[in-house]
Protein backbone atom coordinates (compact mmCIF):
# COMPACT_ATOMS: atom_id res chain seq x y z
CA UNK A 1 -32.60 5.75 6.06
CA UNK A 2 -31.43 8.99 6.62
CA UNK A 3 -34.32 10.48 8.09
CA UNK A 4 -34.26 8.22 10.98
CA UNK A 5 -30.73 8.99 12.17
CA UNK A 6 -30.17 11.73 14.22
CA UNK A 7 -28.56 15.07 13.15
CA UNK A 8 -25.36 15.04 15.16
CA UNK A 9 -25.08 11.27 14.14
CA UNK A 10 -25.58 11.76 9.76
CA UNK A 11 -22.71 14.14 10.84
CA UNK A 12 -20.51 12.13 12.24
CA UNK A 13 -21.38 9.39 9.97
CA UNK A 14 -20.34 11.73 7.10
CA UNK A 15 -17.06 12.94 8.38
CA UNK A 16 -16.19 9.00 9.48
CA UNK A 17 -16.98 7.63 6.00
CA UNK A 18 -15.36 10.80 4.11
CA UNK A 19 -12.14 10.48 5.99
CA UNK A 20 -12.66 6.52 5.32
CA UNK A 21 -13.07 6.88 1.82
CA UNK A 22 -10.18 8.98 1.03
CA UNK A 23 -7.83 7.43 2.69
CA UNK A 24 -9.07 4.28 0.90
CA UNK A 25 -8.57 6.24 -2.31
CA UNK A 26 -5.57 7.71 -1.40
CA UNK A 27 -4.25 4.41 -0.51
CA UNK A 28 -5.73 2.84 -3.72
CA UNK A 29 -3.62 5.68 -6.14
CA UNK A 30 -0.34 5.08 -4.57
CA UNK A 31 -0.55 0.92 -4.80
CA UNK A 32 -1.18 1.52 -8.59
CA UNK A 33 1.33 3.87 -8.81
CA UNK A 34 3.96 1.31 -6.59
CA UNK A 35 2.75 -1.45 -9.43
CA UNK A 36 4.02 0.86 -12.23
CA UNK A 37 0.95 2.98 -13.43
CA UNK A 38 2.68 6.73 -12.96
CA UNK A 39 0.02 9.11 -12.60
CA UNK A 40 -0.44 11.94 -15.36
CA UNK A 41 -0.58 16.09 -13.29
CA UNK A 42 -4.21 15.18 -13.61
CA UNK A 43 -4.30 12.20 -11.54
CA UNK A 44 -2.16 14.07 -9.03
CA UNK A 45 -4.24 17.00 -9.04
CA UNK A 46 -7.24 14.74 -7.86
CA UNK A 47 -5.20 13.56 -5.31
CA UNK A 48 -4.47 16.87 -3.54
CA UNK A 49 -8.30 17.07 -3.47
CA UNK A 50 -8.47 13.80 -1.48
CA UNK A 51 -5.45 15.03 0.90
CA UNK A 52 -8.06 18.07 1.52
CA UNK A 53 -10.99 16.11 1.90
CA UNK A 54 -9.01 13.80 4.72
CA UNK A 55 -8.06 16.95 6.49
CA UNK A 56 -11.09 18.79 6.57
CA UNK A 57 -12.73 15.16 7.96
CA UNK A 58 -10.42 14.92 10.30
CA UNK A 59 -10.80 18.37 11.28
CA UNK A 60 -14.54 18.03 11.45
CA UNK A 61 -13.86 14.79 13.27
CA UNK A 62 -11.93 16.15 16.11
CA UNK A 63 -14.32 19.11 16.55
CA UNK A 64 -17.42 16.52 16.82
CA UNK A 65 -15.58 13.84 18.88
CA UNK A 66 -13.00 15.74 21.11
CA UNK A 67 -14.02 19.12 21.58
CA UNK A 68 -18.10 18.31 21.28
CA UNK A 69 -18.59 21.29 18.92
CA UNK A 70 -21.40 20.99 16.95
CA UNK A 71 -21.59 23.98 14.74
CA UNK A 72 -17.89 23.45 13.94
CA UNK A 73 -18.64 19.59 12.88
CA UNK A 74 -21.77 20.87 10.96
CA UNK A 75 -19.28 23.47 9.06
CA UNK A 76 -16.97 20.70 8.20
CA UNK A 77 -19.05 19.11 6.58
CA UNK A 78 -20.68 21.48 4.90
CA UNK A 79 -16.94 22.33 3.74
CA UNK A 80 -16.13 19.08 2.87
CA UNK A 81 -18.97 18.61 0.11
CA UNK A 82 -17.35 21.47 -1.44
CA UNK A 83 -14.48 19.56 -1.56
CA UNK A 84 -16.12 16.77 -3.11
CA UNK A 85 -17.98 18.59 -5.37
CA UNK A 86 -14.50 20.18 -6.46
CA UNK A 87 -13.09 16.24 -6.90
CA UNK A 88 -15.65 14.98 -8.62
CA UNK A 89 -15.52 18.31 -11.33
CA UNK A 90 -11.98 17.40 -11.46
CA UNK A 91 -12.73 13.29 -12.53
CA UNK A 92 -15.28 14.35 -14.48
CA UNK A 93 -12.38 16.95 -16.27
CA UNK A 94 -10.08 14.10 -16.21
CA UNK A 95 -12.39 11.41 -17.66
CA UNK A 96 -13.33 13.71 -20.79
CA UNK A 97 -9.96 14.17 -21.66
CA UNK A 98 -9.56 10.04 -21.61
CA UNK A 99 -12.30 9.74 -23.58
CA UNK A 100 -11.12 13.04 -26.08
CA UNK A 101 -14.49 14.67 -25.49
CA UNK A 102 -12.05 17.93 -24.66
CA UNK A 103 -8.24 18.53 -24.30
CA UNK A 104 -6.23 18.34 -21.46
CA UNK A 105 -4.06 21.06 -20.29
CA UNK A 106 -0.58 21.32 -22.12
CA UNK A 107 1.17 20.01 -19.29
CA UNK A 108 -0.36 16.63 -19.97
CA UNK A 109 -0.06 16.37 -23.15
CA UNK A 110 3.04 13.63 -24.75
CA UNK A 111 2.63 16.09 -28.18
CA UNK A 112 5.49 19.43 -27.23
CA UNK A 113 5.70 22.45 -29.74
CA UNK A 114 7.43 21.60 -32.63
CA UNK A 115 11.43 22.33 -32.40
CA UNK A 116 12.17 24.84 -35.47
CA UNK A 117 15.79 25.62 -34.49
CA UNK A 118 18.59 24.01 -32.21
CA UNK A 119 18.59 26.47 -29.56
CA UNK A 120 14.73 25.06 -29.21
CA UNK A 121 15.96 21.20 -29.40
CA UNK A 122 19.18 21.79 -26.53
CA UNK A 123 16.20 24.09 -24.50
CA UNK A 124 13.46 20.44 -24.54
CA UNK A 125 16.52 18.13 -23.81
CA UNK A 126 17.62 20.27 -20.62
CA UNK A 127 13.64 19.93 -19.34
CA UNK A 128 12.43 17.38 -17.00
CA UNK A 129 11.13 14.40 -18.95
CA UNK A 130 6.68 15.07 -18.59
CA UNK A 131 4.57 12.54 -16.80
CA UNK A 132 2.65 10.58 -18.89
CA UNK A 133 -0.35 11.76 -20.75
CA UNK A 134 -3.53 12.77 -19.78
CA UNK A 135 -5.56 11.27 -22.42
CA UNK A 136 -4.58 7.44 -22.33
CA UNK A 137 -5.69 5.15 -19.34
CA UNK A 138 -3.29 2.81 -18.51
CA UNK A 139 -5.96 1.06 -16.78
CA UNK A 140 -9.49 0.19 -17.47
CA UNK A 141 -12.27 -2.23 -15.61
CA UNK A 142 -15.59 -2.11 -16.97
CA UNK A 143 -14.49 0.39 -19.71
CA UNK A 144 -14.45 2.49 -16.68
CA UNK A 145 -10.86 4.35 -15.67
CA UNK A 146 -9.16 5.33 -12.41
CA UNK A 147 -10.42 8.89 -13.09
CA UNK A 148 -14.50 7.86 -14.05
CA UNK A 149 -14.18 5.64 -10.32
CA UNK A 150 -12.88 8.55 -8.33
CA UNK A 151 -15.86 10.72 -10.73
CA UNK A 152 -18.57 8.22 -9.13
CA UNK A 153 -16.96 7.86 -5.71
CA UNK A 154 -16.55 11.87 -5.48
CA UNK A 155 -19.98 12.29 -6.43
CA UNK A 156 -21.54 9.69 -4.36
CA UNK A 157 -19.19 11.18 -0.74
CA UNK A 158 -20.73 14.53 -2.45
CA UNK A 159 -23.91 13.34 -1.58
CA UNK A 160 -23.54 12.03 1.37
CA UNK A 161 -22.29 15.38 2.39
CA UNK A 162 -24.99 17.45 1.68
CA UNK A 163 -27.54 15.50 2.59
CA UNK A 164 -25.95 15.74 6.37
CA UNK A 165 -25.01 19.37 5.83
CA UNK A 166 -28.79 19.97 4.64
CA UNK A 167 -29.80 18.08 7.89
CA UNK A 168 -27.83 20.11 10.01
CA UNK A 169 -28.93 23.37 8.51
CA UNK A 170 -32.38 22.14 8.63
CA UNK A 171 -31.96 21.35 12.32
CA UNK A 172 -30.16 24.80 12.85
CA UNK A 173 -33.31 26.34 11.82
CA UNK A 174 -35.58 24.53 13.96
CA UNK A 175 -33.41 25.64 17.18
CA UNK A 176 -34.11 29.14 16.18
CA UNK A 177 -37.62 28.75 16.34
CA UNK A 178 -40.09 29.56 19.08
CA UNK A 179 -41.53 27.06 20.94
CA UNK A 180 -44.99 27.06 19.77
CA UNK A 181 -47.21 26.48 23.42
């Protein structure tokens, strides 16, 4: 399918369904978190990686739509499989801790140091109170959580990514070429 679709067009087609997708996402995270599911630093940390993904789409949309730059579309989207690559490590990260295959940071973590002295106790109480853990899903479908869905959509957009950035660098080469009479 991809094959037949031309460079400059499994570009755009990448940036439109990477900004898309985020935003989708993005818009998906903060309706469960209006319907009472508070996300854990983990959750939010996936998040910023969506914001970045919707920029550098955007960005990569405006250079292949509005200013006709090619290269700079083709960079975009080579930048924003990083990006993806970089969300899906951090679902992946995210959905081990659920699961208890590893430990989450401290910061996510409803377990604090144990309080020894009353300086320690008055020091805890003064703290904001911490998001909620890491390691519990509030919400499950398919045994699958938030954080394995944003895993497989991250990976998936991944994909799409590079195979348009690999198409692009694939086409650059060809340009460079001599004509062969």
């Amino acid at each position: 399918m991809f094959s037949r679709l031309k460079n400059a067009s499994l570009i755009r087609l990448a940036l439109v369904v990477g900004a898309a997708a985020s935003a989708s996402l993005l818009a998906g995270a903060h309706a469960f978190e209006r319907a009472g599911f508070a996300p854990c630093d983990l959750c939010l940390d996936q998040r910023e990686a969506h914001w970045a993904a919707l920029a550098v789409a955007f960005a990569g949309l405006v250079s292949a739509f509005v200013i006709r730059a090619r290269l700079v579309a083709a960079a975009s989207v080579g930048a924003l499989a990083l990006v993806y690559a970089l969300s899906t490590g951090l679902a992946f990260y995210h959905t081990g801790v659920e699961f208890s295959f590893w430990a989450g940071p401290a910061s996510c973590s409803q377990i604090g140091d144990s309080v020894t002295t009353l300086e320690q106790l008055q020091e805890g109480l003064k703290e904001a109170p911490a998001g909620p853990a890491c390691n519990e899903a509030p919400w499950r479908l398919f045994g699958v959580s938030m954080a394995g869905y944003n895993m497989l959509a991250s990976a998936g957009l991944f994909a799409l990514a590079m195979i348009a950035t690999l198409g692009a660098m694939r086409r650059a080469r060809q340009d460079r070429r001599p004509a062969v009479a």
